[in-house]
C-alpha atoms as a PDB file:
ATOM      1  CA  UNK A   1     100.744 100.140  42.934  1.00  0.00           C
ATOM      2  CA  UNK A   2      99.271  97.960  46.092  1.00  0.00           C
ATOM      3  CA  UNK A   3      99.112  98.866  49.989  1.00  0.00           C
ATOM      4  CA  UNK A   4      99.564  95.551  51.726  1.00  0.00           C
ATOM      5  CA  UNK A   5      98.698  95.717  55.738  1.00  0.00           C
ATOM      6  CA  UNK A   6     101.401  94.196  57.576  1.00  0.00           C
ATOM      7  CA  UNK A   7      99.851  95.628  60.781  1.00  0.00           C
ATOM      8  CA  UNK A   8      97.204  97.888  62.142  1.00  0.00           C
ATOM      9  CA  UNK A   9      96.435  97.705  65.866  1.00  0.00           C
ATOM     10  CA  UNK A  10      97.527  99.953  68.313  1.00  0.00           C
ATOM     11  CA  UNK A  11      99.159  97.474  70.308  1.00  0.00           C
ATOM     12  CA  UNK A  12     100.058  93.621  70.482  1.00  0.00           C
ATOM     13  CA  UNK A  13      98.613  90.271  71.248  1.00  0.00           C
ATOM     14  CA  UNK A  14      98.334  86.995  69.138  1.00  0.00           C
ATOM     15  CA  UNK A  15      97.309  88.047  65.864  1.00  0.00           C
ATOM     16  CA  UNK A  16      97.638  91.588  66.381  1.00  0.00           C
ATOM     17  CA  UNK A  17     100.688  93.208  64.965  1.00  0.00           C
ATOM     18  CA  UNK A  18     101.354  96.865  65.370  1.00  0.00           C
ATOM     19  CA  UNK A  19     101.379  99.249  62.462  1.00  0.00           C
ATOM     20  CA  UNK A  20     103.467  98.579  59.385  1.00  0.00           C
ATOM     21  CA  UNK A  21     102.499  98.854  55.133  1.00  0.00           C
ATOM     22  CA  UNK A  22     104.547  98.010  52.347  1.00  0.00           C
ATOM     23  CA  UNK A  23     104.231 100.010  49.149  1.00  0.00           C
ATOM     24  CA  UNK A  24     104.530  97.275  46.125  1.00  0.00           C
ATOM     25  CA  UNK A  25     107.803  95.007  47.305  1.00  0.00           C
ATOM     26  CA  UNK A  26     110.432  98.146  48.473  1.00  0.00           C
ATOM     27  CA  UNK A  27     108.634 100.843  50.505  1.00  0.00           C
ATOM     28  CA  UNK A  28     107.833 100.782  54.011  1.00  0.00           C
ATOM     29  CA  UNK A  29     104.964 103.320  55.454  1.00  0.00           C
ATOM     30  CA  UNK A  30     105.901 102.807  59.001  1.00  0.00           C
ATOM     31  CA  UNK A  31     107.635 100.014  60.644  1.00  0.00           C
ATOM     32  CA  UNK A  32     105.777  98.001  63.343  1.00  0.00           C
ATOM     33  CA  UNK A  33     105.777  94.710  64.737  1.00  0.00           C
ATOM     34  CA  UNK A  34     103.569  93.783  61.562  1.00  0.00           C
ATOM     35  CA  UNK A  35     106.726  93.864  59.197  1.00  0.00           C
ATOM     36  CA  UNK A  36     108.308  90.652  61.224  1.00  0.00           C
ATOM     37  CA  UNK A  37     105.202  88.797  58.876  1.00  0.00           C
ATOM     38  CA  UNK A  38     107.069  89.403  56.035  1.00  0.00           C
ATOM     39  CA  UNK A  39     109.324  86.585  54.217  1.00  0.00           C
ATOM     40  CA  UNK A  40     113.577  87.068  54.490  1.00  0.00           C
ATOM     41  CA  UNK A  41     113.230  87.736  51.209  1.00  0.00           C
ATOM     42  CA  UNK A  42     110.913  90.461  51.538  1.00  0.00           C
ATOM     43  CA  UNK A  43     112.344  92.378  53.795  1.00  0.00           C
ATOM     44  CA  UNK A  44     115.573  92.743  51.446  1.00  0.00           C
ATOM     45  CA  UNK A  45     113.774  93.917  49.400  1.00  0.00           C
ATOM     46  CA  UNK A  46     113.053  97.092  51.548  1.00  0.00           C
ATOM     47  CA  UNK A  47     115.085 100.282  50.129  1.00  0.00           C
ATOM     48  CA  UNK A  48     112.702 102.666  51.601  1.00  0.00           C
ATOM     49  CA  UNK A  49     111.311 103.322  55.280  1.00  0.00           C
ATOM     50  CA  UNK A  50     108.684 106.175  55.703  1.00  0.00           C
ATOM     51  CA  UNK A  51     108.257 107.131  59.015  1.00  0.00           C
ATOM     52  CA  UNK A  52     105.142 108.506  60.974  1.00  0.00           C
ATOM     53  CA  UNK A  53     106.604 109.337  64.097  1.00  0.00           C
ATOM     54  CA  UNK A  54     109.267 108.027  66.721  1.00  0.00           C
ATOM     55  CA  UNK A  55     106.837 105.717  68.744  1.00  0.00           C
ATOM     56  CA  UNK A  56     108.337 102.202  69.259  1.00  0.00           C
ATOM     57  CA  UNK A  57     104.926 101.001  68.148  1.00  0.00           C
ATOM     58  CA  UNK A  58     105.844 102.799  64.470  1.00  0.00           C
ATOM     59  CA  UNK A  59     109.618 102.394  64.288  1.00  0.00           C
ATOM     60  CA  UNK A  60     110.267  98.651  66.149  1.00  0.00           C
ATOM     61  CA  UNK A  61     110.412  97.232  62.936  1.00  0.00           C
ATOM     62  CA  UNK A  62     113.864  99.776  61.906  1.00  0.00           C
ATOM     63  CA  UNK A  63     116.738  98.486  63.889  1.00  0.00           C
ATOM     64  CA  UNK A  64     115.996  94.338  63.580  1.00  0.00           C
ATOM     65  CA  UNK A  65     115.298  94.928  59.849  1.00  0.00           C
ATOM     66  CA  UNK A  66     118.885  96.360  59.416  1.00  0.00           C
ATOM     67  CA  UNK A  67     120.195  93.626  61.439  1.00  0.00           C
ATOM     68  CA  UNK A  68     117.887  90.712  59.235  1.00  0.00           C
ATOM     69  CA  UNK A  69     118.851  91.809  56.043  1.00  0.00           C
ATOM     70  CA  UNK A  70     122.884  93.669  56.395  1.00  0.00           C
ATOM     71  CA  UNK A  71     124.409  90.486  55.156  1.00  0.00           C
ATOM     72  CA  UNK A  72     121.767  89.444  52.659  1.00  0.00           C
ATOM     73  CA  UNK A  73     122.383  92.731  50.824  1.00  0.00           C
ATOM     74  CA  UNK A  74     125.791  93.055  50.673  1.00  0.00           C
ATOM     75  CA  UNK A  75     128.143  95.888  49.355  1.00  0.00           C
ATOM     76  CA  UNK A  76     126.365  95.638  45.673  1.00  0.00           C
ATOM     77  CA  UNK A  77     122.797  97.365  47.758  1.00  0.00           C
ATOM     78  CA  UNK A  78     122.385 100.753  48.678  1.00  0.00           C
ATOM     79  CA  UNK A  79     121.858 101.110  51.750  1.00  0.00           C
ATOM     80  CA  UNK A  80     117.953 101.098  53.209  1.00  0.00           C
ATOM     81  CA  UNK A  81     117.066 105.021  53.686  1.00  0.00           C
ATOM     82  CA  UNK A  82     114.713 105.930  56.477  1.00  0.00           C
ATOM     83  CA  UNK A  83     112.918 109.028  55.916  1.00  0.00           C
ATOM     84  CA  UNK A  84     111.371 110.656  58.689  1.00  0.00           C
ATOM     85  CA  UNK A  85     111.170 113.951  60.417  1.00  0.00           C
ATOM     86  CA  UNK A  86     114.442 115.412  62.023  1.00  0.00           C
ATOM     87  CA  UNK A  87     113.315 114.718  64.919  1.00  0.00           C
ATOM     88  CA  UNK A  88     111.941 111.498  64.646  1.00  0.00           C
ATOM     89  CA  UNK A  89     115.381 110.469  62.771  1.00  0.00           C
ATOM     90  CA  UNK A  90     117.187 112.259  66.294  1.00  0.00           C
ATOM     91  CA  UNK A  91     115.027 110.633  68.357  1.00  0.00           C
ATOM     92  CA  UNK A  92     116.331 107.211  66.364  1.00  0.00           C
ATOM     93  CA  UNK A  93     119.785 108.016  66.539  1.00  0.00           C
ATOM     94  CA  UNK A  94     119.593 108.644  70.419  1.00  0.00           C
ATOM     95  CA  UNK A  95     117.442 105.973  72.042  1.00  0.00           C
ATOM     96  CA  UNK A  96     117.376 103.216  69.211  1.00  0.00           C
ATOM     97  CA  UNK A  97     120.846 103.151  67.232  1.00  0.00           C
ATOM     98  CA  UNK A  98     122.735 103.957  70.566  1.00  0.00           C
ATOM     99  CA  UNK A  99     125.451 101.126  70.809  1.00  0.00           C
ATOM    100  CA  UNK A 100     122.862 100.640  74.139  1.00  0.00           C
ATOM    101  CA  UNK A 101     119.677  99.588  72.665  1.00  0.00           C
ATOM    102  CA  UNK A 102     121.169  98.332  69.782  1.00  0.00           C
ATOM    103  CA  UNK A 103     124.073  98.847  67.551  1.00  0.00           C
ATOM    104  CA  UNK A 104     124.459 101.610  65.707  1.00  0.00           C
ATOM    105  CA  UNK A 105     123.522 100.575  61.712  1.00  0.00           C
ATOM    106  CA  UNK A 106     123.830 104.134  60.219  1.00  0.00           C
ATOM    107  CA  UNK A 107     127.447 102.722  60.692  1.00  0.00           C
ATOM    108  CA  UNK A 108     127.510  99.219  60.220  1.00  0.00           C
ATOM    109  CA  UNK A 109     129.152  97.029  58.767  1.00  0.00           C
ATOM    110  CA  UNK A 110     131.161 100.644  58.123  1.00  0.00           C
ATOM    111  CA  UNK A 111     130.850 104.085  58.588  1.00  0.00           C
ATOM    112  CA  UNK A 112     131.427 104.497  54.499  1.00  0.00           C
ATOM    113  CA  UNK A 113     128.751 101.731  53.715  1.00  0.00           C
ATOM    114  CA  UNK A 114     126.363 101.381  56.340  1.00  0.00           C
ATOM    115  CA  UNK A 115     123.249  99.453  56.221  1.00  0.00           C
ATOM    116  CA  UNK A 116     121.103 102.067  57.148  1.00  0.00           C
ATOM    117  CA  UNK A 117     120.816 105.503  56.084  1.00  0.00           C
ATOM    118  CA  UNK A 118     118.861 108.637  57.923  1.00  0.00           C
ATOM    119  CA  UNK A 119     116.870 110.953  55.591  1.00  0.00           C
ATOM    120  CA  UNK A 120     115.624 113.793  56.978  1.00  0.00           C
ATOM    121  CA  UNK A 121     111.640 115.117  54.927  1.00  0.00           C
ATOM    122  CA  UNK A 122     109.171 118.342  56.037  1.00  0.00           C
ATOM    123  CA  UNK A 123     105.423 118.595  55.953  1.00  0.00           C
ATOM    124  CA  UNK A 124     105.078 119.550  52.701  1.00  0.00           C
ATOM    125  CA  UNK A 125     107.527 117.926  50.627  1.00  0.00           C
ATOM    126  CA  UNK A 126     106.550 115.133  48.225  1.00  0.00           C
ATOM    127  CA  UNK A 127     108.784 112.334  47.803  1.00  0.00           C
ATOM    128  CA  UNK A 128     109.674 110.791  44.719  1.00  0.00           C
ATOM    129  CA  UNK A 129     110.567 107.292  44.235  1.00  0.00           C
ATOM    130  CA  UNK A 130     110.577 106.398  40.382  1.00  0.00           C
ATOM    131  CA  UNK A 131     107.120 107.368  39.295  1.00  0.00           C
ATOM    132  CA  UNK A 132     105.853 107.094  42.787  1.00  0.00           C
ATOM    133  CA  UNK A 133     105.221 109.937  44.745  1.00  0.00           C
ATOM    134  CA  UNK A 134     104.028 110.249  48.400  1.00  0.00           C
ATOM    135  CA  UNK A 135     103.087 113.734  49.801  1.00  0.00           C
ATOM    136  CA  UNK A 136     104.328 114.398  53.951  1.00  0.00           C
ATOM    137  CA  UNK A 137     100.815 115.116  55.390  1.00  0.00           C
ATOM    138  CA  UNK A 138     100.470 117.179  59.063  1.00  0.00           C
ATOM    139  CA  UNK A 139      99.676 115.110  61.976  1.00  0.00           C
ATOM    140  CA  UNK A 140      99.191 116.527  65.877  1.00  0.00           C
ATOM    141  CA  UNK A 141     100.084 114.068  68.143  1.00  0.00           C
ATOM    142  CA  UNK A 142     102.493 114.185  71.335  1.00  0.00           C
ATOM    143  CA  UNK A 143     105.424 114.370  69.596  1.00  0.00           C
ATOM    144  CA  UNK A 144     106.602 115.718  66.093  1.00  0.00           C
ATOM    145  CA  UNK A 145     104.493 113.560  63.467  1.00  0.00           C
ATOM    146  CA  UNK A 146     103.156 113.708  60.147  1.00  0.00           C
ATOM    147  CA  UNK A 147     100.576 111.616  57.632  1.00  0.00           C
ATOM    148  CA  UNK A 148     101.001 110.259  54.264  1.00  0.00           C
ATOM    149  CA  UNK A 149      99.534 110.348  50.915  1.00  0.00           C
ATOM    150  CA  UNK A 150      99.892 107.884  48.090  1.00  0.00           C
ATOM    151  CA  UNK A 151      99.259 109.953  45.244  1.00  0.00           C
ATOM    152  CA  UNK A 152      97.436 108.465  42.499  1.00  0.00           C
ATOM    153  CA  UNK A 153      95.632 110.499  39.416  1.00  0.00           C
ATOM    154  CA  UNK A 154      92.200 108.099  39.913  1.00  0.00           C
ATOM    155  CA  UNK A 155      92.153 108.629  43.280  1.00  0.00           C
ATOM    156  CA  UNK A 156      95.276 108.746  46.118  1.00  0.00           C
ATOM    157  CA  UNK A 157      95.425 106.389  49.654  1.00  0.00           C
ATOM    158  CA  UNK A 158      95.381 108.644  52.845  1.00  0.00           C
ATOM    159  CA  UNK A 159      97.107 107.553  55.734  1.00  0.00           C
ATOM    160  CA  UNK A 160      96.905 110.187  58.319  1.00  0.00           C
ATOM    161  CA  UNK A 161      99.730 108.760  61.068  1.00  0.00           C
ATOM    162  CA  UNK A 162      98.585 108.697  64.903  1.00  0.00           C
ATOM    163  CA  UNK A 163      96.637 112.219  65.306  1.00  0.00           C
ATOM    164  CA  UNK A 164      94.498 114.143  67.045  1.00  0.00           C
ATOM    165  CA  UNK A 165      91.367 116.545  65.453  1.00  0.00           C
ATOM    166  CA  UNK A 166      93.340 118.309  62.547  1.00  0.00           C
ATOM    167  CA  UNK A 167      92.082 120.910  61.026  1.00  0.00           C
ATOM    168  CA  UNK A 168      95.512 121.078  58.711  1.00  0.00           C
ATOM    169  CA  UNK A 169      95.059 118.058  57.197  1.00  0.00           C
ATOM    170  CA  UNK A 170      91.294 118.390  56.315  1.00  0.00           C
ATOM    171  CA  UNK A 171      92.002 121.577  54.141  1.00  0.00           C
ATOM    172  CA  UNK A 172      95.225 119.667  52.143  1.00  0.00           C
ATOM    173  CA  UNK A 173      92.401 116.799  51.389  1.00  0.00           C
ATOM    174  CA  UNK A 174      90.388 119.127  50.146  1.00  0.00           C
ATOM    175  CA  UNK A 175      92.807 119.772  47.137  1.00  0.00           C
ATOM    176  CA  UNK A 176      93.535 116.170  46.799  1.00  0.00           C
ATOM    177  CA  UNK A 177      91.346 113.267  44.941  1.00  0.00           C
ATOM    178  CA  UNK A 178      91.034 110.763  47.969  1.00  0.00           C
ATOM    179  CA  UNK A 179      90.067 107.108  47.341  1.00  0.00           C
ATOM    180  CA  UNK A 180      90.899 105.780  50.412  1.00  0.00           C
ATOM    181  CA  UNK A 181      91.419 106.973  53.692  1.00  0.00           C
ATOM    182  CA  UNK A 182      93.093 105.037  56.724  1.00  0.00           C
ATOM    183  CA  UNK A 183      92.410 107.056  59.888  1.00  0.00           C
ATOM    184  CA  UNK A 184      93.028 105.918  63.775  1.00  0.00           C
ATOM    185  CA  UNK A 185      90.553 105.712  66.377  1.00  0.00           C
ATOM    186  CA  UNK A 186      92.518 104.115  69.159  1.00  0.00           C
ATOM    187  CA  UNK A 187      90.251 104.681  72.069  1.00  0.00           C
ATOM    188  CA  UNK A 188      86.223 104.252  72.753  1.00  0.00           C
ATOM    189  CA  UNK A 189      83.975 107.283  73.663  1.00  0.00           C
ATOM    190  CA  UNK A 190      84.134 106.808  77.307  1.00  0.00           C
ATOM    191  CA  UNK A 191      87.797 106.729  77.190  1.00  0.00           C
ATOM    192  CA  UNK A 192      87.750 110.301  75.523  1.00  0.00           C
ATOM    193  CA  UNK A 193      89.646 111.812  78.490  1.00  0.00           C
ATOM    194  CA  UNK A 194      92.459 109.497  77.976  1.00  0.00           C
ATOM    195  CA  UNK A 195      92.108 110.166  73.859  1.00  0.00           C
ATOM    196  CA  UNK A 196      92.443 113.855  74.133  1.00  0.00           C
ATOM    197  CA  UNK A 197      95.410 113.284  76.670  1.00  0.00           C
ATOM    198  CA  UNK A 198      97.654 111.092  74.403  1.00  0.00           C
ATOM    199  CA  UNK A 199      96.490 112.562  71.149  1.00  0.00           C
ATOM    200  CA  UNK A 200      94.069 110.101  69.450  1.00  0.00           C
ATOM    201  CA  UNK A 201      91.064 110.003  68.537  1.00  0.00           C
ATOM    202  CA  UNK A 202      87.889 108.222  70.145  1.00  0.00           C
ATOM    203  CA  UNK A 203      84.831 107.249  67.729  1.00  0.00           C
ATOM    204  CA  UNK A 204      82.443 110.652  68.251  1.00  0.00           C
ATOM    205  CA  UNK A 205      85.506 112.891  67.483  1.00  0.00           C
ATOM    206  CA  UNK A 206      86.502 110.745  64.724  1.00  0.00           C
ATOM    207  CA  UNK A 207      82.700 111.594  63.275  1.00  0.00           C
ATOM    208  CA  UNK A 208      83.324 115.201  63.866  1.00  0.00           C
ATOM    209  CA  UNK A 209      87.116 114.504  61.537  1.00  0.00           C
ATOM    210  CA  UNK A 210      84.993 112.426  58.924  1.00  0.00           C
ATOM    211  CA  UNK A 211      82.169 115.066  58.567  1.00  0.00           C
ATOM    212  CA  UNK A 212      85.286 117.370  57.038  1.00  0.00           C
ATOM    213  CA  UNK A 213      85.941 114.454  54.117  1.00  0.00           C
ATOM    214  CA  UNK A 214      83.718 115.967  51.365  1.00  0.00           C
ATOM    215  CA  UNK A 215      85.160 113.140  48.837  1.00  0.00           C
ATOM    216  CA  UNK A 216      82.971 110.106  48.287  1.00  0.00           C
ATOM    217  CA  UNK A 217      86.045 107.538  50.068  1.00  0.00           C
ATOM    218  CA  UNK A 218      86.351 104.442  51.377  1.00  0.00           C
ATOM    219  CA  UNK A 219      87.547 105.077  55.260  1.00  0.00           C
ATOM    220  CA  UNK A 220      89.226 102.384  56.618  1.00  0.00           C
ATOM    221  CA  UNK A 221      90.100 102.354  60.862  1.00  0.00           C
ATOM    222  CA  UNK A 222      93.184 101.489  62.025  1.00  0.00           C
ATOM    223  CA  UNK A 223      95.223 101.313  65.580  1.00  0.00           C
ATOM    224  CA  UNK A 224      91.989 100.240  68.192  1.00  0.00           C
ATOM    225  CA  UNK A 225      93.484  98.284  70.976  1.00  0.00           C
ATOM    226  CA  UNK A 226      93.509  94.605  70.958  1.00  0.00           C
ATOM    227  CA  UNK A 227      90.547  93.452  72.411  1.00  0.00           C
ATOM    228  CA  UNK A 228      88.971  96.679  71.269  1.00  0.00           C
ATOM    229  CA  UNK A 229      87.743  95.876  67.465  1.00  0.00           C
ATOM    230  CA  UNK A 230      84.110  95.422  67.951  1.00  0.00           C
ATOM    231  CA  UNK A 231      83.468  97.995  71.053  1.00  0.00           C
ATOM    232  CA  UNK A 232      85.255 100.155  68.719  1.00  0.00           C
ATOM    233  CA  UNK A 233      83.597  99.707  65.549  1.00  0.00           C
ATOM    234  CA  UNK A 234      80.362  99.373  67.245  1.00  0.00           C
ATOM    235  CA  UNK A 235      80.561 103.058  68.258  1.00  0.00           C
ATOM    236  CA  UNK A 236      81.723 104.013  64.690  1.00  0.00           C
ATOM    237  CA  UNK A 237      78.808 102.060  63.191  1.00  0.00           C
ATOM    238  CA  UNK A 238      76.607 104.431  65.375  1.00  0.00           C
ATOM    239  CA  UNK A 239      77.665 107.458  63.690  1.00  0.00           C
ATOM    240  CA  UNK A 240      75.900 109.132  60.835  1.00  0.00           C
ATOM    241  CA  UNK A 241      78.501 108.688  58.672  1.00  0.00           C
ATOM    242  CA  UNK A 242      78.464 109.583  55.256  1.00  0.00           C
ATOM    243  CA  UNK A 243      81.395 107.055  53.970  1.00  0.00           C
ATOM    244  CA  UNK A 244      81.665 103.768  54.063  1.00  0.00           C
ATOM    245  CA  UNK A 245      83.723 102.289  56.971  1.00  0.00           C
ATOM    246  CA  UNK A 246      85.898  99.083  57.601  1.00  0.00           C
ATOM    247  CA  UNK A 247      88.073  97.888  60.281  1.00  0.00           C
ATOM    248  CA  UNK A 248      91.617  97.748  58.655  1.00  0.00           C
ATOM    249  CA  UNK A 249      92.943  94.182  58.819  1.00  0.00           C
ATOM    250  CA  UNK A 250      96.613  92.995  58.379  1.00  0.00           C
ATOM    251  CA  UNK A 251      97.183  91.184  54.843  1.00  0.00           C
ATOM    252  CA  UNK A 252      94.133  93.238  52.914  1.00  0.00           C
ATOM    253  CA  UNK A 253      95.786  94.625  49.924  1.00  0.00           C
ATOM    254  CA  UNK A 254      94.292  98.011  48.760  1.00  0.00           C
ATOM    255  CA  UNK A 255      94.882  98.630  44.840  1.00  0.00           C
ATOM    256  CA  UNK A 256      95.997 101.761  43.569  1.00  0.00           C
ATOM    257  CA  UNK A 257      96.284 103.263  39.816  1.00  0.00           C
END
């Protein structure tokens, strides 16, 4: 198995693309502007969408993925299943896949074989795909969102969705072998006001998060504004931390077992 970053910035600008991973060649782990990067045939490819949470900056990629690939996979395809919470997957049905905003695909080219398919998943549940399985972790943010985990016996990728401190998700790590762990920090220290506010975290609180992570992992940041990177990572370089920390970049490819 490989994690390839398709995007990881919290918003856009040349060269920034907004958050998106692909799971070998089929899964999507949110859907940003980072999956328009990927080749025609690539995207039909995509059977699976995983989704954190119903921010346009996370789900942008959904709707003009459907409408790339509809023809390309045919009747002979199933059709692409986004998984999501049920209200992330409402909050899809009302405001993206509206007729309005853009045409409904849960029922196109027909209601009996539509493109798109809406899968609703809990905290909790672990989904399977093949021999693949990927655990629903909690997230807090400002609306209904969760994490993800990759699990892997030598060691499983954390990605912990757009969140704010979360105590939840430090005591399901703890049961889990962690090799890597992307985590957000979308805001600097003096912008903690605003951080607290929308949900996200700002470098000192993501030290307070990190001092939780009793695994030895490699942490890797992800979502800091464009324009942001080295203010950001600056700050983060100025904790004590006891992991080793990267700026997440779109196209690294993390391995897994």
């Amino acid at each position: 198995m490989t994690i390839r970053v398709l995007g990881c910035s919290g918003s856009i600008a040349a060269g920034c693309r907004t958050t998106a991973f692909l799971l070998d060649d089929d899964i999507l782990i949110d859907a940003g502007t980072g999956v328009g990067d990927l080749q025609l045939d690539e995207l039909t490819r995509v059977d699976h969408v995983l989704l954190s949470h119903s921010h346009l900056d996370h789900v942008l990629g959904v709707p003009l993925l459907a409408d790339s690939v509809m023809r390309r996979r045919g009747s002979e395809r199933p059709p692409i299943m986004v998984h999501g919470l049920p209200a992330t997957l409402d909050a899809l049905r009302k405001h993206i896949f509206n007729g309005t905003i853009w045409p409904d695909f849960t029922r196109l080219p027909s209601a009996e074989q539509p493109i798109v398919q809406l899968r609703p998943f809990q905290v909790g549940d672990v989904l399977h795909f093949g021999a693949r399985r990927i655990e629903v972790l909690p997230a807090l943010h400002t609306v209904p969102a969760v994490g993800f985990a990759v699990l892997a016996d030598q060691g499983s990728w954390i990605y912990t969705g757009d969140t704010a401190p979360n105590p939840a998700l430090w005591q399901r790590l703890a049961s889990l072998k962690v090799a890597s762990l992307v985590i957000e920090t979308a805001f600097r220290n003096d912008e903690a006001r605003l951080a607290g506010v929308s949900r996200h975290l700002h470098p000192a609180a993501l030290g307070r998060e990190l001092q939780q992570l009793q695994q030895a992992a490699t942490v890797y940041i992800t979502h800091i504004k464009p324009g942001e990177l080295d203010a950001v990572m600056a700050e983060i370089a100025a904790l004590d931390a006891r992991h080793p920390v990267h700026a997440l970049a779109a196209g690294q490819v993390i391995p897994l077992a």
